[in-house]
N, C-alpha and C. Protein backbone atom coordinates (compact mmCIF):
# COMPACT_ATOMS: atom_id res chain seq x y z
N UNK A 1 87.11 142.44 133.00
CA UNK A 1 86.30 143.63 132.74
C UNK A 1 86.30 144.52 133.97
N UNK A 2 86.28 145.56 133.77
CA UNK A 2 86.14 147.09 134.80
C UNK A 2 84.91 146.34 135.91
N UNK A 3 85.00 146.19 136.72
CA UNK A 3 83.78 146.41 137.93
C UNK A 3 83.63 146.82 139.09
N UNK A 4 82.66 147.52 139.68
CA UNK A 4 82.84 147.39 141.20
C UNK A 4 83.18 146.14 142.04
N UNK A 5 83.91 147.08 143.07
CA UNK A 5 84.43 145.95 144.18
C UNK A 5 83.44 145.33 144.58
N UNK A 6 82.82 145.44 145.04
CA UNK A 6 81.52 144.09 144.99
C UNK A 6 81.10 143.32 143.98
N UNK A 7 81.07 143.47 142.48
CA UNK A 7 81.03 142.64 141.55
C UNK A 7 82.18 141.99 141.70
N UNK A 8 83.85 142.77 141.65
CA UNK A 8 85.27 141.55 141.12
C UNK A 8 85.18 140.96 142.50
N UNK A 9 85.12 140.97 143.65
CA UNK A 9 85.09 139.87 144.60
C UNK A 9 84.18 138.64 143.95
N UNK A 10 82.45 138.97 143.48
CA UNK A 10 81.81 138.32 142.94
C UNK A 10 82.63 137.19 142.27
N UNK A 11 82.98 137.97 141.12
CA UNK A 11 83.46 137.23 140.24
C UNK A 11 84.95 136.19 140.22
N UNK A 12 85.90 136.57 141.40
CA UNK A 12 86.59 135.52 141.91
C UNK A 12 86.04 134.82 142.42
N UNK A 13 84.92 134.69 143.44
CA UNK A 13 84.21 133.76 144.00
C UNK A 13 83.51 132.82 142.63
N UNK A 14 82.91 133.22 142.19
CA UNK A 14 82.60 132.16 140.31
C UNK A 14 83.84 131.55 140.14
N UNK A 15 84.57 132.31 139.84
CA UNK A 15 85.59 131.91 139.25
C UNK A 15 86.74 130.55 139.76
N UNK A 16 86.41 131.16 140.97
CA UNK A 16 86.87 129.83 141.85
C UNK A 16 86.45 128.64 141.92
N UNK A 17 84.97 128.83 142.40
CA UNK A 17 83.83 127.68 142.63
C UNK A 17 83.17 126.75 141.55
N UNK A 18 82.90 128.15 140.80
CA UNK A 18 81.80 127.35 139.50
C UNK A 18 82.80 127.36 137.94
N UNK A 19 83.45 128.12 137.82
CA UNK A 19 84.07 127.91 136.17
C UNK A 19 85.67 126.46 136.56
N UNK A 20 85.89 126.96 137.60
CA UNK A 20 86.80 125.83 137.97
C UNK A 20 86.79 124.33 137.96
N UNK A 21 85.37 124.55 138.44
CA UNK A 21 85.02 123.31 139.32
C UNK A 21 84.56 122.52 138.37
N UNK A 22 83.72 123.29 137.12
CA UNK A 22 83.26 122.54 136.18
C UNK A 22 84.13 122.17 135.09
N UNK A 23 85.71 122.88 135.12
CA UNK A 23 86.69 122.40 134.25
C UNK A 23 87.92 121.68 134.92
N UNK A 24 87.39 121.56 136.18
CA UNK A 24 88.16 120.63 136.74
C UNK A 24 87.06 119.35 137.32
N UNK A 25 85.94 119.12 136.99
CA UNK A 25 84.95 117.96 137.24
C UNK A 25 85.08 117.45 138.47
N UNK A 26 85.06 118.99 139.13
CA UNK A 26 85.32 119.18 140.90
C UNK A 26 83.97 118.16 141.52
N UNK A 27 82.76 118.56 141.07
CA UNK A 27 81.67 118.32 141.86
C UNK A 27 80.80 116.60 141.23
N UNK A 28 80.11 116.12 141.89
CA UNK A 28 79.51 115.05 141.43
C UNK A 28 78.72 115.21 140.83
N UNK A 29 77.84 116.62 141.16
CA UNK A 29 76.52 116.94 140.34
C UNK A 29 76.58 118.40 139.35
N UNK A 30 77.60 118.44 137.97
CA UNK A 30 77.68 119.60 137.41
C UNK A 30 76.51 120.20 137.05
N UNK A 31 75.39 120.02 136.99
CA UNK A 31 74.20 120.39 136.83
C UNK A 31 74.21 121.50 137.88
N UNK A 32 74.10 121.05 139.11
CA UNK A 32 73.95 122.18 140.07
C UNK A 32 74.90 123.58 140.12
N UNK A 33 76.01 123.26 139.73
CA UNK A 33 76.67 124.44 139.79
C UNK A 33 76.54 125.43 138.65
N UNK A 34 76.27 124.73 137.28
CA UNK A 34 75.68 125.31 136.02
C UNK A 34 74.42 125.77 136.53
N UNK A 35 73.43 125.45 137.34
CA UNK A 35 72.53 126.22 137.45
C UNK A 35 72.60 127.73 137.95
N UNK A 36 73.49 127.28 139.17
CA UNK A 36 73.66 128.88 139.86
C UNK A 36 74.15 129.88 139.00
N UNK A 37 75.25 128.97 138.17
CA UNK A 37 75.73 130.11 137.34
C UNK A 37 74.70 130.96 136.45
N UNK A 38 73.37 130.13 135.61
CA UNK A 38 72.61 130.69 134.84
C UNK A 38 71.88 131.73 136.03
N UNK A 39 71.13 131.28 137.27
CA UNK A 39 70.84 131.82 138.04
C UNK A 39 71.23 133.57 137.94
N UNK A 40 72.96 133.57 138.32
CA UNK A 40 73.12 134.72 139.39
C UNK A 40 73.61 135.69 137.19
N UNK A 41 73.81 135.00 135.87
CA UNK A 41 73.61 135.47 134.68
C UNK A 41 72.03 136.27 134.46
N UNK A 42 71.34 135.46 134.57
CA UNK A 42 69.77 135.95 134.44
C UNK A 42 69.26 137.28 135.45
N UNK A 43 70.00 136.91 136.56
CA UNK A 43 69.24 137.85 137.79
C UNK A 43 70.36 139.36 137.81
N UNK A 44 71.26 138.99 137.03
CA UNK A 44 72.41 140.20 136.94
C UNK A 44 72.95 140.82 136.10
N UNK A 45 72.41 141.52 135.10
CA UNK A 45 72.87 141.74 133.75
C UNK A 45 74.42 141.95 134.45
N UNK A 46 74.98 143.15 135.06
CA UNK A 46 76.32 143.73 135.12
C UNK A 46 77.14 142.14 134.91
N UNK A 47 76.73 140.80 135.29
CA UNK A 47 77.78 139.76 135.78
C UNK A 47 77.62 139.07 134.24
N UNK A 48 76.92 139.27 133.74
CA UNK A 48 76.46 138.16 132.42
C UNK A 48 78.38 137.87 131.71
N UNK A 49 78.73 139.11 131.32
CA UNK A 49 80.05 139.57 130.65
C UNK A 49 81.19 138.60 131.26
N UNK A 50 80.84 138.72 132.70
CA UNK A 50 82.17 138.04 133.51
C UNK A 50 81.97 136.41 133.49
N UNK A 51 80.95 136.24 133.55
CA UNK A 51 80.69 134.92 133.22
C UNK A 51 80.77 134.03 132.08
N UNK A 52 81.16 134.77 130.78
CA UNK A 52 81.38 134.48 129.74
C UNK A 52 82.62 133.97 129.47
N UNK A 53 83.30 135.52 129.76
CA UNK A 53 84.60 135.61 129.81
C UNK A 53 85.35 134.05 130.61
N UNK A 54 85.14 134.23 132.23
CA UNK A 54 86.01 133.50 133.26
C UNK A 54 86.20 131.93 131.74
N UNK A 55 84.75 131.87 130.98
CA UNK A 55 84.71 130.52 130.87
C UNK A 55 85.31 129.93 129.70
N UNK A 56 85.52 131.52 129.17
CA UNK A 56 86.62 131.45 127.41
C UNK A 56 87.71 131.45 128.34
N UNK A 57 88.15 132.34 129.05
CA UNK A 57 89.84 132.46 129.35
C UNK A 57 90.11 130.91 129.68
N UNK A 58 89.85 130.21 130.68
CA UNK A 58 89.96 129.11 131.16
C UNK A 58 89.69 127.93 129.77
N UNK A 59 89.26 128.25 128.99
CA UNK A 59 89.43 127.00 127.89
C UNK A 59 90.67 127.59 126.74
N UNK A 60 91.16 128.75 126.39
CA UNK A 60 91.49 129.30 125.92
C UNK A 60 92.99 128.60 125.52
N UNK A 61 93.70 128.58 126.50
CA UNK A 61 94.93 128.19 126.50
C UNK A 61 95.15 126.13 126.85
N UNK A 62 94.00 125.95 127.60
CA UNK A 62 93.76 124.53 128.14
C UNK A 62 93.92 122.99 127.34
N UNK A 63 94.94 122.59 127.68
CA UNK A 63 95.31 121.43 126.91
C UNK A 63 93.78 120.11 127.21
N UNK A 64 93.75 120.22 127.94
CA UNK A 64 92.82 119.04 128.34
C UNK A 64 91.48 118.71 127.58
N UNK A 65 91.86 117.98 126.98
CA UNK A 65 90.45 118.46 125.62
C UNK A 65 89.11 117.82 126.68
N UNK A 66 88.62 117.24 127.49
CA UNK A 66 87.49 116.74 128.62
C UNK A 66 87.24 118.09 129.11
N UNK A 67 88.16 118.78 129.78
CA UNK A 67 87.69 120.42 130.21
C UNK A 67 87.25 121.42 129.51
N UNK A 68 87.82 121.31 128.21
CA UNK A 68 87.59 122.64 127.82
C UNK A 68 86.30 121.77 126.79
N UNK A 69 85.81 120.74 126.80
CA UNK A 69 84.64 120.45 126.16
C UNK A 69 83.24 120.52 127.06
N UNK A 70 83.68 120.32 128.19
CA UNK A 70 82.65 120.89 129.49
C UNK A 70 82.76 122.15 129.52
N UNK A 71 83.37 123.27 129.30
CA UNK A 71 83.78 124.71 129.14
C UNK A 71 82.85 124.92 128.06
N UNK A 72 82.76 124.63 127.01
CA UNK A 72 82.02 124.47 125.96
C UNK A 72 80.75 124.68 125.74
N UNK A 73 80.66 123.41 126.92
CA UNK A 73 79.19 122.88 127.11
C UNK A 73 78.53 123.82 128.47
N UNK A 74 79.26 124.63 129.01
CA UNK A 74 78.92 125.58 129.99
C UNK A 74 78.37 126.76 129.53
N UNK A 75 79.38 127.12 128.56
CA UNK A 75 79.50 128.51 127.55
C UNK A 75 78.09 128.27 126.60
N UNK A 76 77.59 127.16 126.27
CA UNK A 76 76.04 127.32 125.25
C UNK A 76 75.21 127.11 126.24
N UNK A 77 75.28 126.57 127.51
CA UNK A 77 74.19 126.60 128.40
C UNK A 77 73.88 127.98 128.53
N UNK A 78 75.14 129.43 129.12
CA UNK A 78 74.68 130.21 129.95
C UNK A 78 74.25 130.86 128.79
N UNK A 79 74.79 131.25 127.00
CA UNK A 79 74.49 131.58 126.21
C UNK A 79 72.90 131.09 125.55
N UNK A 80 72.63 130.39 126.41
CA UNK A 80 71.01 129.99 125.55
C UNK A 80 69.75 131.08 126.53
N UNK A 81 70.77 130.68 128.08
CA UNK A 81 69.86 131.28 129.23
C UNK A 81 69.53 133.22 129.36
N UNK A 82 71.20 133.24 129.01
CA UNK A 82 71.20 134.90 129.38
C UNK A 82 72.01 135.21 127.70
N UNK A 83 72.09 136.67 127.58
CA UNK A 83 72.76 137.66 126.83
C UNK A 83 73.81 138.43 126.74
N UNK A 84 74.75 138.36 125.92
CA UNK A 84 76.10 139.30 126.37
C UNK A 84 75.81 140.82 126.32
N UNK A 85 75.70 141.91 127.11
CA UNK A 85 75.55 143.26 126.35
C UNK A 85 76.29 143.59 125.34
N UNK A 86 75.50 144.52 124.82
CA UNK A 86 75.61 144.90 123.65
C UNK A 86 76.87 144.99 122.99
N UNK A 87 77.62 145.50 123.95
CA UNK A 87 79.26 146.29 123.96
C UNK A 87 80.10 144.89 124.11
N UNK A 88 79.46 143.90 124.30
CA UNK A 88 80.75 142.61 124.49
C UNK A 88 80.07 141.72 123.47
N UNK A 89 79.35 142.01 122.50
CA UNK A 89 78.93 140.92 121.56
C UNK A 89 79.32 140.94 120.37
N UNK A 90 79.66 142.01 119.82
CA UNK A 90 80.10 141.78 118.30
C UNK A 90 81.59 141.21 118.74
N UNK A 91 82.27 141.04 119.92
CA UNK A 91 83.22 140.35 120.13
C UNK A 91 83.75 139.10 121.11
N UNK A 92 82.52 138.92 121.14
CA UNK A 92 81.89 137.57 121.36
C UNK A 92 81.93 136.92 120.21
N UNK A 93 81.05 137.15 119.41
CA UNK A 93 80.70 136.73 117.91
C UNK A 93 81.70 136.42 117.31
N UNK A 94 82.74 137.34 117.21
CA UNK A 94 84.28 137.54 116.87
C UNK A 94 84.94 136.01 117.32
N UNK A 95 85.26 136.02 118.58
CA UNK A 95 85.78 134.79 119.05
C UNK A 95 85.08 133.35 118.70
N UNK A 96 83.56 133.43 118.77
CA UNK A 96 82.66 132.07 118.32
C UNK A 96 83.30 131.70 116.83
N UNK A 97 83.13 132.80 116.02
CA UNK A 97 83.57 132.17 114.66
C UNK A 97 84.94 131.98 114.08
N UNK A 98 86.01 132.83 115.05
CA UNK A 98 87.23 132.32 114.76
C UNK A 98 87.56 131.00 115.68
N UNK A 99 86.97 130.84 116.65
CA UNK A 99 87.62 129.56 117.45
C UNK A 99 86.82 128.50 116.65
N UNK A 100 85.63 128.37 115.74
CA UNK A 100 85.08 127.40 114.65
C UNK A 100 86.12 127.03 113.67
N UNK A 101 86.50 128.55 112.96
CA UNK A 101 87.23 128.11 112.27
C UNK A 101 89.26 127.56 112.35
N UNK A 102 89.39 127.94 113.72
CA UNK A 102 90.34 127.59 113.78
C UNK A 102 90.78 125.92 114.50
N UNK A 103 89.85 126.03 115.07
CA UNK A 103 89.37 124.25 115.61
C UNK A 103 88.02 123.61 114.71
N UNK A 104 88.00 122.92 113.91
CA UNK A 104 86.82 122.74 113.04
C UNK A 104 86.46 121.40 113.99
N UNK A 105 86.84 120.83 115.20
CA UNK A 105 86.32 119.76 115.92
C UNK A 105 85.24 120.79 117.01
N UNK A 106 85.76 122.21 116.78
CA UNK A 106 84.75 122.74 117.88
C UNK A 106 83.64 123.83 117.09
N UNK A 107 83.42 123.31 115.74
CA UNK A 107 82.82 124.05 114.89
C UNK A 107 81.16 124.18 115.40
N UNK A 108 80.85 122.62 116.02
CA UNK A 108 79.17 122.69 116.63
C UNK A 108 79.20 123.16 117.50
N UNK A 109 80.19 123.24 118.72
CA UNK A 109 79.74 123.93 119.96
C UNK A 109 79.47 125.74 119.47
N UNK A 110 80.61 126.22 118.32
CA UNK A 110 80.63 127.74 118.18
C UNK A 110 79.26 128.12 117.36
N UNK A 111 79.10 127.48 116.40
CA UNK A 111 77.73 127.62 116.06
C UNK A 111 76.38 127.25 116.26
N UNK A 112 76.39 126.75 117.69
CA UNK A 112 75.10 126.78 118.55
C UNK A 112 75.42 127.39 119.54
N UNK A 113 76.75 127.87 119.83
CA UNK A 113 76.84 129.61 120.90
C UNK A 113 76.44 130.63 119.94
N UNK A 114 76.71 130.76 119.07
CA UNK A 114 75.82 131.87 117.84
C UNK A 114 75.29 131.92 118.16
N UNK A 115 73.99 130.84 117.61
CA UNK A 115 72.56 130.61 117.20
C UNK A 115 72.09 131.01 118.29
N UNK A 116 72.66 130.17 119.96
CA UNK A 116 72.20 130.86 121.20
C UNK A 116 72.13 132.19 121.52
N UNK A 117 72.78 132.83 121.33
CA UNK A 117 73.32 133.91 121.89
C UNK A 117 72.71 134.63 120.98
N UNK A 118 72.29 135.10 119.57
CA UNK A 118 71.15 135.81 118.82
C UNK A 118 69.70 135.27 119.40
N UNK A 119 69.70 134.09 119.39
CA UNK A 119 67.96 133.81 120.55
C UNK A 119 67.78 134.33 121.44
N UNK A 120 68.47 134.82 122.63
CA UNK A 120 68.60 135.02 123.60
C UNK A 120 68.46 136.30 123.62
N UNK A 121 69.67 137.22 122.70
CA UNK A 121 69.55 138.62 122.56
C UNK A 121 67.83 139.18 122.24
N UNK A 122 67.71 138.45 121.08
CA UNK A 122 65.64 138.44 120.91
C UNK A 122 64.97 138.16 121.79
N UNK A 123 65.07 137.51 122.64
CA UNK A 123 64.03 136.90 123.73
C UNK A 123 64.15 137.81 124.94
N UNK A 124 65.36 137.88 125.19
CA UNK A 124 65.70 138.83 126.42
C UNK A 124 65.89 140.31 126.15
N UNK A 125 66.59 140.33 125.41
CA UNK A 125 67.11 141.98 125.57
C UNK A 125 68.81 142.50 125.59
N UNK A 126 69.18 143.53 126.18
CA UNK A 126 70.64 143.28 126.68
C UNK A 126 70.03 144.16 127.54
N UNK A 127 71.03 143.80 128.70
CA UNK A 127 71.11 144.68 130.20
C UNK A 127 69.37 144.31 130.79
N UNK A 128 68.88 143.44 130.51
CA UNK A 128 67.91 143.20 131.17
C UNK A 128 67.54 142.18 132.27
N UNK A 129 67.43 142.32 133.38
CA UNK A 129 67.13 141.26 134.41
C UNK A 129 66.02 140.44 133.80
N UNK A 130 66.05 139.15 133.90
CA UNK A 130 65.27 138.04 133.43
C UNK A 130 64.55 137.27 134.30
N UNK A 131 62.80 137.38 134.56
CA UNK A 131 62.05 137.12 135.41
C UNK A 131 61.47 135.69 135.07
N UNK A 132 61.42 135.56 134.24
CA UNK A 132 60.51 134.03 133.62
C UNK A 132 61.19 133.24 134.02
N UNK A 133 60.70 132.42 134.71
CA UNK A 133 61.22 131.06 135.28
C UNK A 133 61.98 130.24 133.80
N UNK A 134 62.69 129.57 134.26
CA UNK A 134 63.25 128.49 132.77
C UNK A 134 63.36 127.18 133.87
N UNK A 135 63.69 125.83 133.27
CA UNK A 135 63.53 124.49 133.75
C UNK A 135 64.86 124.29 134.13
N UNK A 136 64.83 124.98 135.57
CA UNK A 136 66.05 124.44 136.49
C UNK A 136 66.58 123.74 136.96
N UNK A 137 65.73 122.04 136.64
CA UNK A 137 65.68 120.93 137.13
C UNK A 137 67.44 120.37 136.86
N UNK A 138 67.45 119.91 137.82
CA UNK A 138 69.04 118.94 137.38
C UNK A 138 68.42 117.99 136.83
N UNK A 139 67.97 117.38 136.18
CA UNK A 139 67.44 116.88 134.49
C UNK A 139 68.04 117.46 133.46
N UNK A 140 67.28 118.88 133.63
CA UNK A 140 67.68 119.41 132.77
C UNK A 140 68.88 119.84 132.72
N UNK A 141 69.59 120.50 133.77
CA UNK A 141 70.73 120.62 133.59
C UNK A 141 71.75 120.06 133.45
N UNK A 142 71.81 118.47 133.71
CA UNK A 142 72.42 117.29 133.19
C UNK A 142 72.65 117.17 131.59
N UNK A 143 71.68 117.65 131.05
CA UNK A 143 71.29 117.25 129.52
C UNK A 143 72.90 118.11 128.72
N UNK A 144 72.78 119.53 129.41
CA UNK A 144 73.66 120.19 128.42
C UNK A 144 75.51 119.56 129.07
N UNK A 145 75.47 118.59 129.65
CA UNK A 145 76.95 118.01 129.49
C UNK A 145 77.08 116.40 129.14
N UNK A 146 75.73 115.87 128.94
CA UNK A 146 76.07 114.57 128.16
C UNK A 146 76.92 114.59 126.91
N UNK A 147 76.66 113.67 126.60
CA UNK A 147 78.40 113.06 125.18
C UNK A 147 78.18 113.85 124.54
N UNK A 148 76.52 113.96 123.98
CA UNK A 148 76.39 114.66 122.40
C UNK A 148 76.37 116.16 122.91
N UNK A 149 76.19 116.94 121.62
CA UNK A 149 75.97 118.39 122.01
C UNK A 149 74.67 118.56 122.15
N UNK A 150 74.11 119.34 123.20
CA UNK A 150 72.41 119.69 123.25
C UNK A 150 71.94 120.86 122.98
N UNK A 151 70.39 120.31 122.34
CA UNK A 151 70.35 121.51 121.55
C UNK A 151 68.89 121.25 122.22
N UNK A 152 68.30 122.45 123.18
CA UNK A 152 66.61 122.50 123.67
C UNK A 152 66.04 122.61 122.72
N UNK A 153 64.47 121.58 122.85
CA UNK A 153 63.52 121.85 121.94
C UNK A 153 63.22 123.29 121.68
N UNK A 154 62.45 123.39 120.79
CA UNK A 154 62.02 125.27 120.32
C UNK A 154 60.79 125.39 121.21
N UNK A 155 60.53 124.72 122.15
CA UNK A 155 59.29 124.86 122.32
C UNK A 155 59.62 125.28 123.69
N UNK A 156 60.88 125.17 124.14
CA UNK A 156 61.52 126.31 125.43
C UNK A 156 61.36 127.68 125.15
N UNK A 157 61.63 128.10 124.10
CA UNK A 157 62.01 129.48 123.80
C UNK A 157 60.79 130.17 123.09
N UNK A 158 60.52 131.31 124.21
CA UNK A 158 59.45 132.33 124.50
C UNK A 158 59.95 133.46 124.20
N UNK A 159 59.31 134.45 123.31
CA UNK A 159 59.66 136.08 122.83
C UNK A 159 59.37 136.82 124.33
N UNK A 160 59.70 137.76 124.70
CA UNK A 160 59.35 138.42 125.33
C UNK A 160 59.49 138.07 126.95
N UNK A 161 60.62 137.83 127.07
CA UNK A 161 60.63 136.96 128.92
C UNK A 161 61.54 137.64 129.81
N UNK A 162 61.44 138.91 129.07
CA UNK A 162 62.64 140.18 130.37
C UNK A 162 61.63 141.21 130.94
N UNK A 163 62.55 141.59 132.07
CA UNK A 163 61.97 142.96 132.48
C UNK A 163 63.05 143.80 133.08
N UNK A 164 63.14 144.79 132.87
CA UNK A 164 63.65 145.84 132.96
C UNK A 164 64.58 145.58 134.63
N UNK A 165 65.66 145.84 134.80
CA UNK A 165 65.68 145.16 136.32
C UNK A 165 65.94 146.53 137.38
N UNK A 166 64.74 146.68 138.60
CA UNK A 166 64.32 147.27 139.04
C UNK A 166 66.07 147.73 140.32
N UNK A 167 66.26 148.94 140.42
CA UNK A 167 67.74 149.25 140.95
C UNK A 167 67.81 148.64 142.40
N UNK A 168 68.13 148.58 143.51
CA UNK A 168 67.94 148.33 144.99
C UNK A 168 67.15 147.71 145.55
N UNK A 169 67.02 146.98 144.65
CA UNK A 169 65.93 145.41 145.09
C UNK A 169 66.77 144.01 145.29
N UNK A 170 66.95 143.24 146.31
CA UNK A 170 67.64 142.18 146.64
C UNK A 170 66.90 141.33 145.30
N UNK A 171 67.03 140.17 144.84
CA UNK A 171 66.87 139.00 144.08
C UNK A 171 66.74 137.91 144.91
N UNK A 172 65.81 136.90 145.23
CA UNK A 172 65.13 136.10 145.95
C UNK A 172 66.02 134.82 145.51
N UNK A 173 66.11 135.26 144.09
CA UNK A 173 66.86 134.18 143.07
C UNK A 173 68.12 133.62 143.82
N UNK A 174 69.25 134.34 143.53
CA UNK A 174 70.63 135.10 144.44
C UNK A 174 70.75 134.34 146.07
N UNK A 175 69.77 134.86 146.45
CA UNK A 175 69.57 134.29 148.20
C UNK A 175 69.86 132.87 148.24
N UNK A 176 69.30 131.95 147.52
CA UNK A 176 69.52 130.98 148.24
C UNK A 176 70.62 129.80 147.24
N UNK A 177 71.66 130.69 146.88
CA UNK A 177 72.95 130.04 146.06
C UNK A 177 73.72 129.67 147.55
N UNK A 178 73.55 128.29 147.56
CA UNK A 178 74.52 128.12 148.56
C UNK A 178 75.89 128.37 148.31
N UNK A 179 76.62 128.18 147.68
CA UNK A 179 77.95 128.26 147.43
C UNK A 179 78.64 129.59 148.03
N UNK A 180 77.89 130.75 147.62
CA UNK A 180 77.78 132.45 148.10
C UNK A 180 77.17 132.66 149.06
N UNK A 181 77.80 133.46 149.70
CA UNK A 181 76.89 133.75 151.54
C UNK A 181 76.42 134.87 150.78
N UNK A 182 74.74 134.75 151.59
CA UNK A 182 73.60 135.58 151.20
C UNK A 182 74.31 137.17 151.74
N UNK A 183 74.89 137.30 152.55
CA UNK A 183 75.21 138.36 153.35
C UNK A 183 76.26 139.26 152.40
N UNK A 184 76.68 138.43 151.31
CA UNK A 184 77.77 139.35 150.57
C UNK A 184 76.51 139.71 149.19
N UNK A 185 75.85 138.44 149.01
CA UNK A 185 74.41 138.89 147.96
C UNK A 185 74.06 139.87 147.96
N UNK A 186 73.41 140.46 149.08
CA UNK A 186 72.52 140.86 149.30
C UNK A 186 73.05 142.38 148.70
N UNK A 187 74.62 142.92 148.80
CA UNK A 187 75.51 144.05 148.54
C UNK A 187 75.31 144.07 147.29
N UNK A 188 75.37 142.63 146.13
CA UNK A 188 75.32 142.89 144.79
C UNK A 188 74.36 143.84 144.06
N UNK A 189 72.63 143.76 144.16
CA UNK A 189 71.93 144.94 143.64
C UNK A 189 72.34 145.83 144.69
């Protein structure tokens, strides 16, 4: 996608660290790196898109059926957390229901990226920075790559948990992603 040079650096740095790492079962604790990712999704509408994307392209072509089922399981995490804008969702949607029907072994992951990704659009918004805390715990974030597919109780999901995101304001959130030096952060808002 089109971005400023401070977003596509961004987004090679993801791309490197966190969509890699989790389809190559780089790290010991995938929880943590799925977090940042929801993290720097929630605190950034402009990045939500790229983060989607890095995590279809990379399963897209991928023989390794273990990766691209953690790809999977990445893609309904950030889709439960954040929202695609507006302009990248009816083809989003597009891809969820043809990659169902063209893999019917990946029919549950595409239709609980749906289901996510219309919750989310309701709850959040599009293009909206997302202030409400959600359960960042590596517990929780463990849950969405065990065997089965996970699906959060309903009793996570709250109407009304965006706010408008204020222009030239650093994100507190952002700051303390170790993986990213705060010093290139801080350029993103």
């Amino acid at each position: 996608t089109k971005q400023s040079p401070v977003l596509a650096a961004l987004s090679v740095t993801v791309f490197a660290q966190y969509i890699r790492g989790i389809e190559r079962d780089m790290y010991s604790e995938l929880g943590v790196v799925l977090r940042r990712m929801i993290q720097l999704g929630r605190a950034h509408p402009p990045m939500r898109d790229e983060l989607l994307l890095l995590a279809i392209k990379q399963m897209r072509t991928n023989m390794d059926v273990h990766a691209v089922t953690r790809l999977w399981k990445c893609l309904s995490a950030c889709m439960y957390h954040f929202p695609p804008s507006l302009g990248f969702e009816s083809y989003l949607e597009h891809f969820l229901i043809q990659s169902g029907t063209d893999a019917p072994n990946l029919a549950g992951y595409t239709q609980r990226c749906i289901r996510y990704m219309h919750q989310s659009i309701i709850r959040f918004g599009y293009n909206r920075k997302i202030i409400v805390e959600f359960d960042n715990s590596i517990q929780e974030m463990r849950l969405w790559f065990q065997e089965k597919i996970y699906d959060p109780p309903a009793s996570q999901i709250h109407v009304g948990e965006a706010e408008k995101s204020p222009r030239g304001k650093a994100d507190a959130t952002l700051d303390s992603l170790e993986l990213i030096d705060p010093a290139f952060m801080a350029v993103v808002d």
